[in-house]
PDB file of N, CA and C in Angstrom:
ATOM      1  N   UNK A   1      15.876  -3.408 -12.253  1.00  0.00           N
ATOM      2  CA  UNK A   1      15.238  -4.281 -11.308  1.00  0.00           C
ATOM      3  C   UNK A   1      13.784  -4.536 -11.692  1.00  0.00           C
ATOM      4  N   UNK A   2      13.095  -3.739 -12.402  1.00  0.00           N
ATOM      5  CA  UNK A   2      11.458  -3.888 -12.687  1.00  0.00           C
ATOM      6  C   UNK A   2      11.631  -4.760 -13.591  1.00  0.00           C
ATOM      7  N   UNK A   3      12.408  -4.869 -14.120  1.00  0.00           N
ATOM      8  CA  UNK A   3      12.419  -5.616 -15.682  1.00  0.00           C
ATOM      9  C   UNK A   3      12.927  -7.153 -15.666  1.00  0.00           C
ATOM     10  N   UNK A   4      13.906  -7.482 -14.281  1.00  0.00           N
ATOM     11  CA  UNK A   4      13.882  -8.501 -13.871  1.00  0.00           C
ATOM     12  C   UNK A   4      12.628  -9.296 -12.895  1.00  0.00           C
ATOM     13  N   UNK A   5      11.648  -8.179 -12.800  1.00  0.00           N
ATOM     14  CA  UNK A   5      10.679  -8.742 -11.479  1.00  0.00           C
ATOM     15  C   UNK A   5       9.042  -9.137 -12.990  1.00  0.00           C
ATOM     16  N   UNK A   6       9.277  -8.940 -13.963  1.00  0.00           N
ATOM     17  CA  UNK A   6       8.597  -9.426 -14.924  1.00  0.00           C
ATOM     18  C   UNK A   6       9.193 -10.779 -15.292  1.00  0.00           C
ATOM     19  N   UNK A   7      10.092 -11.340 -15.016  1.00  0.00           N
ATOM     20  CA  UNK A   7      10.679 -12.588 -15.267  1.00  0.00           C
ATOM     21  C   UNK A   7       9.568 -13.815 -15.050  1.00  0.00           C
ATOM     22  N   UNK A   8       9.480 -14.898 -15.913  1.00  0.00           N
ATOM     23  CA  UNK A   8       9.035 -16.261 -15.674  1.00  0.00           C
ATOM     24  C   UNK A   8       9.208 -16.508 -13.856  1.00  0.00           C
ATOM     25  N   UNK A   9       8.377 -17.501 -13.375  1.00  0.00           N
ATOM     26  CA  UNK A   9       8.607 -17.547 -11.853  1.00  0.00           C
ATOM     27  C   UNK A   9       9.522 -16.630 -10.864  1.00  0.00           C
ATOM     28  N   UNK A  10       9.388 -15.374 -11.323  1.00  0.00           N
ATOM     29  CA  UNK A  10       9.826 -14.547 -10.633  1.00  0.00           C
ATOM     30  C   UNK A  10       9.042 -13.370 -10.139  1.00  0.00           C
ATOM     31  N   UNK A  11       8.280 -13.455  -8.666  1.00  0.00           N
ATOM     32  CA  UNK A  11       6.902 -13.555  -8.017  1.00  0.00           C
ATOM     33  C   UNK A  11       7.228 -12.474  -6.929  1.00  0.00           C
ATOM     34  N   UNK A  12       8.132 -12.052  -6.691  1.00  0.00           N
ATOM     35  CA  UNK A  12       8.362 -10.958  -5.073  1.00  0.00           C
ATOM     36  C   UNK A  12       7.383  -9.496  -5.432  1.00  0.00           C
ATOM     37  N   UNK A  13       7.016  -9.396  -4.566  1.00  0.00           N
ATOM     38  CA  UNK A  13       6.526  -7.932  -4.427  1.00  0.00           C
ATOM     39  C   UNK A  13       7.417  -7.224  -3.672  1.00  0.00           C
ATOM     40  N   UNK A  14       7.378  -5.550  -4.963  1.00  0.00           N
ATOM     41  CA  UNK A  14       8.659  -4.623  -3.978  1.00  0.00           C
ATOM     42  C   UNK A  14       7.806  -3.332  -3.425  1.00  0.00           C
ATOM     43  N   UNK A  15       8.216  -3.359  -2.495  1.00  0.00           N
ATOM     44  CA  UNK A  15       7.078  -2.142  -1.904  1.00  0.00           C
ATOM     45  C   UNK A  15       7.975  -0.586  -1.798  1.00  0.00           C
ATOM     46  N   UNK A  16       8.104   0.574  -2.161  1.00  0.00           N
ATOM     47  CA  UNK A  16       8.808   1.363  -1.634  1.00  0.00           C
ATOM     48  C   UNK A  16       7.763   2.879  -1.486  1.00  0.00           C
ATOM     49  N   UNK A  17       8.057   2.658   0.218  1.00  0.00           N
ATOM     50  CA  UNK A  17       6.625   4.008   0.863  1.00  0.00           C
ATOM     51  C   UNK A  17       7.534   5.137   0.836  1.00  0.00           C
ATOM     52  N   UNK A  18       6.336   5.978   0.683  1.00  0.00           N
ATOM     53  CA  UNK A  18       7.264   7.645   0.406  1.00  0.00           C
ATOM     54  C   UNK A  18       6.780   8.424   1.624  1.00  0.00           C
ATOM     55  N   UNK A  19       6.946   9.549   1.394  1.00  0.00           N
ATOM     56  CA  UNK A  19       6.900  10.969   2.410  1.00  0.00           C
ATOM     57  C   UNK A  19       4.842  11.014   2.220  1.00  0.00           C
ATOM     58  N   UNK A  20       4.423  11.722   3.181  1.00  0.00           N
ATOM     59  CA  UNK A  20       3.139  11.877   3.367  1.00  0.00           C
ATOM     60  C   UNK A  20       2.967  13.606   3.248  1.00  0.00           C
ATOM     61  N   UNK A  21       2.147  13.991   2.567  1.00  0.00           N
ATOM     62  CA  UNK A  21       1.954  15.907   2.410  1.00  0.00           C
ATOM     63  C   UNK A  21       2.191  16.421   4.288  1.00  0.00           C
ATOM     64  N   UNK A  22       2.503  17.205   3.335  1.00  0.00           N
ATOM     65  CA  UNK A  22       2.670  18.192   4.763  1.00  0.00           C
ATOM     66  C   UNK A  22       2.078  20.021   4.384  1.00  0.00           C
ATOM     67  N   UNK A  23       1.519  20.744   5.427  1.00  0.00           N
ATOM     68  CA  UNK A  23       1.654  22.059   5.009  1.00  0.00           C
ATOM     69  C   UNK A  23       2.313  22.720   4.600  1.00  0.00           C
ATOM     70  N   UNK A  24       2.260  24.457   3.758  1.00  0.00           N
ATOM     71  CA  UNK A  24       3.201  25.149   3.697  1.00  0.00           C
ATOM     72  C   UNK A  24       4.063  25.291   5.602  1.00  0.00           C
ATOM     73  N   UNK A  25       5.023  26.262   5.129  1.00  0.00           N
ATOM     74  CA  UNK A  25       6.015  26.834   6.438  1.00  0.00           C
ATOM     75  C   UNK A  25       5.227  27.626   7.317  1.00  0.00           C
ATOM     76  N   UNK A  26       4.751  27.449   8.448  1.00  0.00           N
ATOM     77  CA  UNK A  26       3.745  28.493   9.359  1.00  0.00           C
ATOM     78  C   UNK A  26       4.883  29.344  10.106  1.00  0.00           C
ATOM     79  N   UNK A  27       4.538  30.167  10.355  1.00  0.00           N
ATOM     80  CA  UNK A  27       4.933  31.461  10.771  1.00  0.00           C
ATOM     81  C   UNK A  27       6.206  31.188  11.798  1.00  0.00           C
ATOM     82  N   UNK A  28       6.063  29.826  12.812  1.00  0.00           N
ATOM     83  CA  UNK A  28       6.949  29.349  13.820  1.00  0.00           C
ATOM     84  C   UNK A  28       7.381  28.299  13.139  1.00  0.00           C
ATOM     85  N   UNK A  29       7.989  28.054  12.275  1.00  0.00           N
ATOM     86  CA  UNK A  29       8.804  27.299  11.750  1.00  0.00           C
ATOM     87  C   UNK A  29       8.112  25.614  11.766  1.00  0.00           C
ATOM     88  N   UNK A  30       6.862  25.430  12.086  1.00  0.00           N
ATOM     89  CA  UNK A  30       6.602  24.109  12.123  1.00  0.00           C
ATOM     90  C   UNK A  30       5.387  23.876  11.352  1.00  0.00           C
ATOM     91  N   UNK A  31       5.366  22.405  10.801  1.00  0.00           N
ATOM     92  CA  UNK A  31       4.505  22.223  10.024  1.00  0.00           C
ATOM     93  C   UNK A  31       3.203  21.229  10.322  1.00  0.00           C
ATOM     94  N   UNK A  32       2.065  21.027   9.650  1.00  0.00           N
ATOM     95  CA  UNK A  32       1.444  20.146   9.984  1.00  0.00           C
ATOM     96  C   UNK A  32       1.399  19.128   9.049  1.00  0.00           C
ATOM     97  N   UNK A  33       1.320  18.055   9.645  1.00  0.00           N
ATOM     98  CA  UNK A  33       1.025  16.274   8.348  1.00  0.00           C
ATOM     99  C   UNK A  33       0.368  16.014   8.599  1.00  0.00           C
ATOM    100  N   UNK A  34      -0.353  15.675   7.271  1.00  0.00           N
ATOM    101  CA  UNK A  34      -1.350  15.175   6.704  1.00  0.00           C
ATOM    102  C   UNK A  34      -1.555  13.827   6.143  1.00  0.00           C
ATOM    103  N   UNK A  35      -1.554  12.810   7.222  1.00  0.00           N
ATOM    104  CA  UNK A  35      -1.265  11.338   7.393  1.00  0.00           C
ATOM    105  C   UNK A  35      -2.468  10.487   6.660  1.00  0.00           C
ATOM    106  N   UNK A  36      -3.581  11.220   6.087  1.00  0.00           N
ATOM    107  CA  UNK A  36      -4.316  10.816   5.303  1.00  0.00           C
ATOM    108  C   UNK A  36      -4.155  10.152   4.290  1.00  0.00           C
ATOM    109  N   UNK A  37      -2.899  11.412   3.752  1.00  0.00           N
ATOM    110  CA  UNK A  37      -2.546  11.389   2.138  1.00  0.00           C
ATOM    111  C   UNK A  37      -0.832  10.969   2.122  1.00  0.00           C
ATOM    112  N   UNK A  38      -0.762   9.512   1.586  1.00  0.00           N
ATOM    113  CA  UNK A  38       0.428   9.083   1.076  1.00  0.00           C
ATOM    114  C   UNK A  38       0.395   8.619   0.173  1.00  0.00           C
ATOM    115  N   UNK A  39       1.812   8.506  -0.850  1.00  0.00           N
ATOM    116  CA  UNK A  39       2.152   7.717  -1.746  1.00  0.00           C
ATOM    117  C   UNK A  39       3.383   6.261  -1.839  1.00  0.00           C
ATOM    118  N   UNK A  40       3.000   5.572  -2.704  1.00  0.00           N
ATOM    119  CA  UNK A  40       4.287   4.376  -2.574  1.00  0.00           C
ATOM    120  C   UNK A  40       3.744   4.167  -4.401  1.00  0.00           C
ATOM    121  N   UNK A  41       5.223   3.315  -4.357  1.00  0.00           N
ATOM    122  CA  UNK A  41       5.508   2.519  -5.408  1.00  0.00           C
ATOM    123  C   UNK A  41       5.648   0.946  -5.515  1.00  0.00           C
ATOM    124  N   UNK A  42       4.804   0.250  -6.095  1.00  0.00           N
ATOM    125  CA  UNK A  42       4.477  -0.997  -5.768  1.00  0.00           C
ATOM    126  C   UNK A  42       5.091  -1.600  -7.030  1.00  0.00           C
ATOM    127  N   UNK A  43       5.716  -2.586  -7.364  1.00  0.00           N
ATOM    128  CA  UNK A  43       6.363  -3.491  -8.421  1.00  0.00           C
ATOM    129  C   UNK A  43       6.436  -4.720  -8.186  1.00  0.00           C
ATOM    130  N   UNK A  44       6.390  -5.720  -9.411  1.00  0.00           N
ATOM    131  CA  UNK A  44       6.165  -6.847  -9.333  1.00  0.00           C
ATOM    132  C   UNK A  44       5.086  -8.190  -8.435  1.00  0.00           C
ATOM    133  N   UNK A  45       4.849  -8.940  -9.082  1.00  0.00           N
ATOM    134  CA  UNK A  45       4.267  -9.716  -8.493  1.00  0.00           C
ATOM    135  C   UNK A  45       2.814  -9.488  -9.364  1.00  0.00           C
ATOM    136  N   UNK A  46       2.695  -9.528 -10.790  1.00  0.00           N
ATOM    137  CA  UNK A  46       1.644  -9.416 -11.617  1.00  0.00           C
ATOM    138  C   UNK A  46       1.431  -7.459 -11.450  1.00  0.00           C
ATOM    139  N   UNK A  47       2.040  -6.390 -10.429  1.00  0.00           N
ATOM    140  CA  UNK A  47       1.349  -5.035 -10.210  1.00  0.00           C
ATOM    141  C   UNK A  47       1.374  -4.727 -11.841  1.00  0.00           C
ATOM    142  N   UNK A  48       0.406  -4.105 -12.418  1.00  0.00           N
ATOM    143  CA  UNK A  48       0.471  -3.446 -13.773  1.00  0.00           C
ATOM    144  C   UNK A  48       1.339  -2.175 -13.820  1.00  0.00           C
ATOM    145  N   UNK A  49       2.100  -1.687 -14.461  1.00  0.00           N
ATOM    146  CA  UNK A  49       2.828  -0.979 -14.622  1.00  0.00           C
ATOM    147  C   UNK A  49       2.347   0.347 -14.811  1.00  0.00           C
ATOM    148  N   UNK A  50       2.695   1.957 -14.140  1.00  0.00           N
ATOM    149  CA  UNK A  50       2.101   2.936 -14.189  1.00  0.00           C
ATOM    150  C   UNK A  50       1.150   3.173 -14.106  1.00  0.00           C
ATOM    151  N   UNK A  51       0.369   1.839 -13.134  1.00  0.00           N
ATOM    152  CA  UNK A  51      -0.870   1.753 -13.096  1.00  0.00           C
ATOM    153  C   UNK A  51      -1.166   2.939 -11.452  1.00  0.00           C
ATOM    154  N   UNK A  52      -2.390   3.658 -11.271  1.00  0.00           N
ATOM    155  CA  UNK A  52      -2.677   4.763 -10.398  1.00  0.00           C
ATOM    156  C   UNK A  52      -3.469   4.511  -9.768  1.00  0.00           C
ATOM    157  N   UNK A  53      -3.786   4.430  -8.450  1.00  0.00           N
ATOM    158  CA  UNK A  53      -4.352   3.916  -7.751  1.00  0.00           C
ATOM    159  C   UNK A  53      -5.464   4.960  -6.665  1.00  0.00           C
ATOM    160  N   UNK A  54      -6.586   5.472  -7.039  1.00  0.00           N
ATOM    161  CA  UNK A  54      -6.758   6.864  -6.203  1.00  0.00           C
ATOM    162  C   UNK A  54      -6.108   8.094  -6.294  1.00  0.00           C
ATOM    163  N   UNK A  55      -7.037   9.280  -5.703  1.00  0.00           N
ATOM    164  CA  UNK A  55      -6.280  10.439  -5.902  1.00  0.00           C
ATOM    165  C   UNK A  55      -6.591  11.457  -4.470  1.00  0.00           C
ATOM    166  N   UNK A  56      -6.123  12.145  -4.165  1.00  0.00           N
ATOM    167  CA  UNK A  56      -5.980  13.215  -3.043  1.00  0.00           C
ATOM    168  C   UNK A  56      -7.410  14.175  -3.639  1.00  0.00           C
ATOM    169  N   UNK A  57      -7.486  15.280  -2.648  1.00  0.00           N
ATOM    170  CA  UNK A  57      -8.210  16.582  -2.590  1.00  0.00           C
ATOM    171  C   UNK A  57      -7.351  17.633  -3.332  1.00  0.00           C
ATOM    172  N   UNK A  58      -8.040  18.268  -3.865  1.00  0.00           N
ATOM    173  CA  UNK A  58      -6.964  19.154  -4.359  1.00  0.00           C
ATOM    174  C   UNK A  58      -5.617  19.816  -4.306  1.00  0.00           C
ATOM    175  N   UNK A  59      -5.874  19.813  -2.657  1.00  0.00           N
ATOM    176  CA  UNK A  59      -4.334  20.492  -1.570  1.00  0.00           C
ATOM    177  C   UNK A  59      -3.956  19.257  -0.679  1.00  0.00           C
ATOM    178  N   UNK A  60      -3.985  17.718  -1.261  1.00  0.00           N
ATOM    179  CA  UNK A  60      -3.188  16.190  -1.141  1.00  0.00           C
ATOM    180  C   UNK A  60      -3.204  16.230   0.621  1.00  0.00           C
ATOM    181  N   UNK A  61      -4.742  17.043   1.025  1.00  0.00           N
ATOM    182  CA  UNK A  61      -5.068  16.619   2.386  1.00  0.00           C
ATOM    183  C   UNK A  61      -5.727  15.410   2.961  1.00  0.00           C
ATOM    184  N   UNK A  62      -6.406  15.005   1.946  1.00  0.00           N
ATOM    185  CA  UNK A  62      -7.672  13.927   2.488  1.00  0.00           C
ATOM    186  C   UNK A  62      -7.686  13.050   0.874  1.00  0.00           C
ATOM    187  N   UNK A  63      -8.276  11.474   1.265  1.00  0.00           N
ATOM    188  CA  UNK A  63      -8.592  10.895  -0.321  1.00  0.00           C
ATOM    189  C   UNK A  63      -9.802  11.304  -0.732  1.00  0.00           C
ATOM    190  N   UNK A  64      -9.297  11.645  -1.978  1.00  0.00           N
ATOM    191  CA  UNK A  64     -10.814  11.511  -2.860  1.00  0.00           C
ATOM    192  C   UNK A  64     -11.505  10.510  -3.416  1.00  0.00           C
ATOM    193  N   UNK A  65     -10.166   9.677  -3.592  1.00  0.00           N
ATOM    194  CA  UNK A  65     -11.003   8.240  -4.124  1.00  0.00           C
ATOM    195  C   UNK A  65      -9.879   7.179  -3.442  1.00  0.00           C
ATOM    196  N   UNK A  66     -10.932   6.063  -3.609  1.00  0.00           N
ATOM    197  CA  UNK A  66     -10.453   4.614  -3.418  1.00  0.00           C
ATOM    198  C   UNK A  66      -9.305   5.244  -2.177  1.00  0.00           C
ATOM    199  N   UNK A  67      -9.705   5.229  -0.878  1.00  0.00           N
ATOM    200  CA  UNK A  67      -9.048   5.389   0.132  1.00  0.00           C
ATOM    201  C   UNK A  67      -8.669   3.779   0.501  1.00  0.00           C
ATOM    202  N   UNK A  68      -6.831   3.755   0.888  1.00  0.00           N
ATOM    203  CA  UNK A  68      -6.336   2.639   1.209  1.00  0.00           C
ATOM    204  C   UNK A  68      -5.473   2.965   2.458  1.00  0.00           C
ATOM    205  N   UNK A  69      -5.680   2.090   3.004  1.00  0.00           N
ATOM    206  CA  UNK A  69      -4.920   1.935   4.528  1.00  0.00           C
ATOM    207  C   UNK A  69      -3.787   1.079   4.632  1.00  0.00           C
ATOM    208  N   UNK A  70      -3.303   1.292   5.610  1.00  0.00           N
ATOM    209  CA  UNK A  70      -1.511   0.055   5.581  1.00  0.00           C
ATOM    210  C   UNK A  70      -2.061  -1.243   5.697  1.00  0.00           C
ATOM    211  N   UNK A  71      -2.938  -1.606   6.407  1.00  0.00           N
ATOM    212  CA  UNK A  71      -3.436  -2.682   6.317  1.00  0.00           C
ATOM    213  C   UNK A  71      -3.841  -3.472   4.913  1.00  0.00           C
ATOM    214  N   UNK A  72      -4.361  -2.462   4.178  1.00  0.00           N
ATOM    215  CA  UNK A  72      -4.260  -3.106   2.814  1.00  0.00           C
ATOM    216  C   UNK A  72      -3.441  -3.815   1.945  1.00  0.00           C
ATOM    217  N   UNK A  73      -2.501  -2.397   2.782  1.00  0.00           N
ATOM    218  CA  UNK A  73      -0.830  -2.706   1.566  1.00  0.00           C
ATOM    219  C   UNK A  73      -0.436  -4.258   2.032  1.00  0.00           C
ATOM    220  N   UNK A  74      -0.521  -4.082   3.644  1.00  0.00           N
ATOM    221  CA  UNK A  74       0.112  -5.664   4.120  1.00  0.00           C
ATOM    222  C   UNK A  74      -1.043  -6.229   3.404  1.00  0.00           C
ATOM    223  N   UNK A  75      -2.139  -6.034   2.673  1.00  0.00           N
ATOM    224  CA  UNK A  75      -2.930  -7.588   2.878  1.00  0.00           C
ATOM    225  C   UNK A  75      -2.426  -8.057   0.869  1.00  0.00           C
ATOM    226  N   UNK A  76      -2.484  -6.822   0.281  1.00  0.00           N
ATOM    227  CA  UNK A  76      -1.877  -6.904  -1.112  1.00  0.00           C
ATOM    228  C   UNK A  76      -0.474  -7.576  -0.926  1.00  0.00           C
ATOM    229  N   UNK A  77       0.411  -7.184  -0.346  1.00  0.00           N
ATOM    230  CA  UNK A  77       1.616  -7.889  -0.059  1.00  0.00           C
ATOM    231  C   UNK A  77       1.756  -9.514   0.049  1.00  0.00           C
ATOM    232  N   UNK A  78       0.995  -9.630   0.979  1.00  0.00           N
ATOM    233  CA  UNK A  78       0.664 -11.127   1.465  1.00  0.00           C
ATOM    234  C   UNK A  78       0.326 -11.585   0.274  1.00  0.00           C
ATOM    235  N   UNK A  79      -0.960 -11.386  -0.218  1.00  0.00           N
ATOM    236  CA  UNK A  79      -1.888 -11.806  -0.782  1.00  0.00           C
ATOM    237  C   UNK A  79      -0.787 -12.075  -2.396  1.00  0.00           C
ATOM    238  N   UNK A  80       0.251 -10.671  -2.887  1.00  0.00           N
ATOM    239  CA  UNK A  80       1.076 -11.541  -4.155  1.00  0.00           C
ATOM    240  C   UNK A  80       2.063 -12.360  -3.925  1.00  0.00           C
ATOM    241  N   UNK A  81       2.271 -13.029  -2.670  1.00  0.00           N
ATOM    242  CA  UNK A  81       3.181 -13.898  -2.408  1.00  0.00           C
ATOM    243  C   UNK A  81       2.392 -15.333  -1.867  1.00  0.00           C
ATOM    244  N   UNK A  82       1.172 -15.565  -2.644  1.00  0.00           N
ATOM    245  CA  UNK A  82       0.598 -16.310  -2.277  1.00  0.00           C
ATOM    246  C   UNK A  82      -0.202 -17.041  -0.584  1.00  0.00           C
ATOM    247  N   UNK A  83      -0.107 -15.820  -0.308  1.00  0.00           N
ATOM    248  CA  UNK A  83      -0.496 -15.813   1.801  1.00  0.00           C
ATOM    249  C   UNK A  83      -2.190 -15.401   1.409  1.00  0.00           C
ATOM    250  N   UNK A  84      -2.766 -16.264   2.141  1.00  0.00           N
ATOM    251  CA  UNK A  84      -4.032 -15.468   2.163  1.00  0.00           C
ATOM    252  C   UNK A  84      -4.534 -14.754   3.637  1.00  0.00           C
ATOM    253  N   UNK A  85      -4.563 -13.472   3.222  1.00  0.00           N
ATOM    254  CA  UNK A  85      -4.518 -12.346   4.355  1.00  0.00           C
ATOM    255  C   UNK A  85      -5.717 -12.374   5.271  1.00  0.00           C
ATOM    256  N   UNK A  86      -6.598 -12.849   4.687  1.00  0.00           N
ATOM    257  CA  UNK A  86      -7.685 -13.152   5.699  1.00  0.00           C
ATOM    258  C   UNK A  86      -7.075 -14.390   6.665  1.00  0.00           C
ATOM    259  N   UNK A  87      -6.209 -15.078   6.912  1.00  0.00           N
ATOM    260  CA  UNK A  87      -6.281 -15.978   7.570  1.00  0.00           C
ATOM    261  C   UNK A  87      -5.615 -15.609   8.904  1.00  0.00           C
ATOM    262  N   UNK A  88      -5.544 -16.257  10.030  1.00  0.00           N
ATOM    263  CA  UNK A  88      -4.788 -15.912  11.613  1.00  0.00           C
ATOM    264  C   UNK A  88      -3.932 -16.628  11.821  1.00  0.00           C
ATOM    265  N   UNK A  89      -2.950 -16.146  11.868  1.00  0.00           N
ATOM    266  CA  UNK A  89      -1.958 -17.467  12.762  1.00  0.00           C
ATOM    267  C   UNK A  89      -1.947 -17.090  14.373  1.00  0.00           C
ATOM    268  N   UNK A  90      -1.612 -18.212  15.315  1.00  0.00           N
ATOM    269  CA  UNK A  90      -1.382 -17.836  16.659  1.00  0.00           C
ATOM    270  C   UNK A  90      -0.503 -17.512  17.090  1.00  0.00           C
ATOM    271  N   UNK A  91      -0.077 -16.496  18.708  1.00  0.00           N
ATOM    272  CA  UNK A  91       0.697 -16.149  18.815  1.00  0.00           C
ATOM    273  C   UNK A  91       0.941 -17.079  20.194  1.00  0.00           C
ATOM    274  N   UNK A  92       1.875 -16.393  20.720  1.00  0.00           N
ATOM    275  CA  UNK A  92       3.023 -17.423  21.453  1.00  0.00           C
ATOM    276  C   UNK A  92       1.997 -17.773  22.776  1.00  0.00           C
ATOM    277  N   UNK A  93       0.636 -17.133  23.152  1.00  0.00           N
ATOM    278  CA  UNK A  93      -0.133 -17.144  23.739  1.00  0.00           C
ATOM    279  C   UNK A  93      -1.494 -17.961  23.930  1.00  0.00           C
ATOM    280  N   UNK A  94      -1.623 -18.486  22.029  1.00  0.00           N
ATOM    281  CA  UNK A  94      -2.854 -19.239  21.794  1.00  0.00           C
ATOM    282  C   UNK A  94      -3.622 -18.444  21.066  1.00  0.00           C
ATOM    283  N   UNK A  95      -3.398 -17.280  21.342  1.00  0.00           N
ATOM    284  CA  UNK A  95      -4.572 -16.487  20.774  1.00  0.00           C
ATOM    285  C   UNK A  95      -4.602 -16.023  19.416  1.00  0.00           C
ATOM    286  N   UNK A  96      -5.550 -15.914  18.163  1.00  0.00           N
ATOM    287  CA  UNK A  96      -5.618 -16.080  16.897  1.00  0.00           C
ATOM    288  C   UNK A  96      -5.286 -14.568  16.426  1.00  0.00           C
ATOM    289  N   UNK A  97      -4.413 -14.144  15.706  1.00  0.00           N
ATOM    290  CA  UNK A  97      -3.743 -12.826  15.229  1.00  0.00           C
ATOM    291  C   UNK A  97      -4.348 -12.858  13.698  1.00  0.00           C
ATOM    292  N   UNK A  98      -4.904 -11.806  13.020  1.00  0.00           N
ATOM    293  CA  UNK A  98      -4.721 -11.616  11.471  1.00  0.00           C
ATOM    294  C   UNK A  98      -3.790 -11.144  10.972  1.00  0.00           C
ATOM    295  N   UNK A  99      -3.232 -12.076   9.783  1.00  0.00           N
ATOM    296  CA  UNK A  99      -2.462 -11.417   8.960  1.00  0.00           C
ATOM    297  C   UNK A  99      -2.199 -10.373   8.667  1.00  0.00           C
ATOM    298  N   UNK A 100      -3.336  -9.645   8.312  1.00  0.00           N
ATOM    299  CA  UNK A 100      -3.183  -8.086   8.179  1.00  0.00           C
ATOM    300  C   UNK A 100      -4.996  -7.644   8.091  1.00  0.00           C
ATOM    301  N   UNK A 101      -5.121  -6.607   8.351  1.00  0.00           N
ATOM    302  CA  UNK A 101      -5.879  -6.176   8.708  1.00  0.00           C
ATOM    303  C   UNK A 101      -6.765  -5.502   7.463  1.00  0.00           C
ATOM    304  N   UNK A 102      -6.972  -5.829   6.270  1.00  0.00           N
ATOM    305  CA  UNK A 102      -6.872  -4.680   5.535  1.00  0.00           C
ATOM    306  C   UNK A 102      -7.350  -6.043   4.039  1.00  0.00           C
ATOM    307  N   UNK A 103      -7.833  -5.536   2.753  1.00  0.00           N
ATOM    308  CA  UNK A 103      -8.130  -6.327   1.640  1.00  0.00           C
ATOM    309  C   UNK A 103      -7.321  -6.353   0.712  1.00  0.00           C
ATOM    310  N   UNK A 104      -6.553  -6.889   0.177  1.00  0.00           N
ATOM    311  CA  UNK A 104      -5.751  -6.536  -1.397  1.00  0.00           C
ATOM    312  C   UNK A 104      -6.271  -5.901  -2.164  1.00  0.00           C
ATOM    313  N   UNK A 105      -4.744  -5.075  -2.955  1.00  0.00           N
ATOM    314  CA  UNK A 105      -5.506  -3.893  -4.029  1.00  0.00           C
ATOM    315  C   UNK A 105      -5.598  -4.079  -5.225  1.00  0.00           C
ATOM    316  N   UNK A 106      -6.609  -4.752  -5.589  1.00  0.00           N
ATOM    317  CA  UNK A 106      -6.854  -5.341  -6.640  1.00  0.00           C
ATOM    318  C   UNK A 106      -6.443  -4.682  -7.814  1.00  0.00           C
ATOM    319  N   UNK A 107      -7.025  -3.246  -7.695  1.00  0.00           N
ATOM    320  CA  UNK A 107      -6.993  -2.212  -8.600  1.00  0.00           C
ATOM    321  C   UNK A 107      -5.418  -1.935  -9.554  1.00  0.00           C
ATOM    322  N   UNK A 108      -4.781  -3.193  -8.625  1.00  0.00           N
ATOM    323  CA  UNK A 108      -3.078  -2.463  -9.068  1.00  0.00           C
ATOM    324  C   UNK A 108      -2.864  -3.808 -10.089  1.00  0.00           C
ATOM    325  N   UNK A 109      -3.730  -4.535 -10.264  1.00  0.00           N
ATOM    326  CA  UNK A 109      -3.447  -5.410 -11.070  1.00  0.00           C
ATOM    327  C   UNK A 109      -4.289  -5.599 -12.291  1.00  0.00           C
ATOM    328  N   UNK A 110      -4.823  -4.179 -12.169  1.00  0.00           N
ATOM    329  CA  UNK A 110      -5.702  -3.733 -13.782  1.00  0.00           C
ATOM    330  C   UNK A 110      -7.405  -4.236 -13.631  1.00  0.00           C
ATOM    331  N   UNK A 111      -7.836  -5.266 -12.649  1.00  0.00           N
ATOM    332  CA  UNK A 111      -9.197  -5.616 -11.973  1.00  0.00           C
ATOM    333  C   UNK A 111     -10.078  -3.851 -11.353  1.00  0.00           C
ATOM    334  N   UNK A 112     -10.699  -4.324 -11.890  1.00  0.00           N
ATOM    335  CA  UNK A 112     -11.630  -3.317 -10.755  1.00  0.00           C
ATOM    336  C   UNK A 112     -12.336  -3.639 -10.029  1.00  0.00           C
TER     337      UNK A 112
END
């Protein structure tokens, strides 16, 4: 599938979000998450390949670098399907909604 999403006019972005750290096992069987720190896999739509985007704290509690939010991801999303994420559409009310909340990640397309 990656190898078809490098194709001539063939433009989709594939997004696939993973699990977020969690602690070791505490004593009562429950754990804590650490909603700071997630990972995904982003393909196609120009993304550079094995390209890394930021990194965790040592124990994948908090970012150390280039901290990104979901809002981003929606605005990168948008943004490789030709949507520009800064813009609002209205809702059934009148009132002006943003696309997404968040900047494209440039960084995944080899830009810094």
């Amino acid at each position: 599938m990656a190898n078809d999403l490098e194709r001539p006019r063939f433009t989709p972005a594939l997004h696939k979000g993973c699990r977020f750290n969690r602690t070791k096992m505490w004593v009562k069987l429950s754990r804590k998450h650490w909603a700071a720190v997630y990972s995904i896999a982003m393909a196609g739509a120009g993304v550079a390949r094995g390209h890394v985007v930021g990194s965790s704290d040592r124990i994948g509690g908090y970012p150390e670098t280039t901290p990104i939010s979901p809002g981003d991801i929606a605005a990168t999303i948008f943004s490789s399907l030709g949507i520009d994420p800064a813009k609002h559409f209205t809702d059934s009310t009148g009132r002006p909604v943003p696309i997404a909340a968040g900047r494209p990640i440039r960084e995944l397309y080899g830009a810094v």
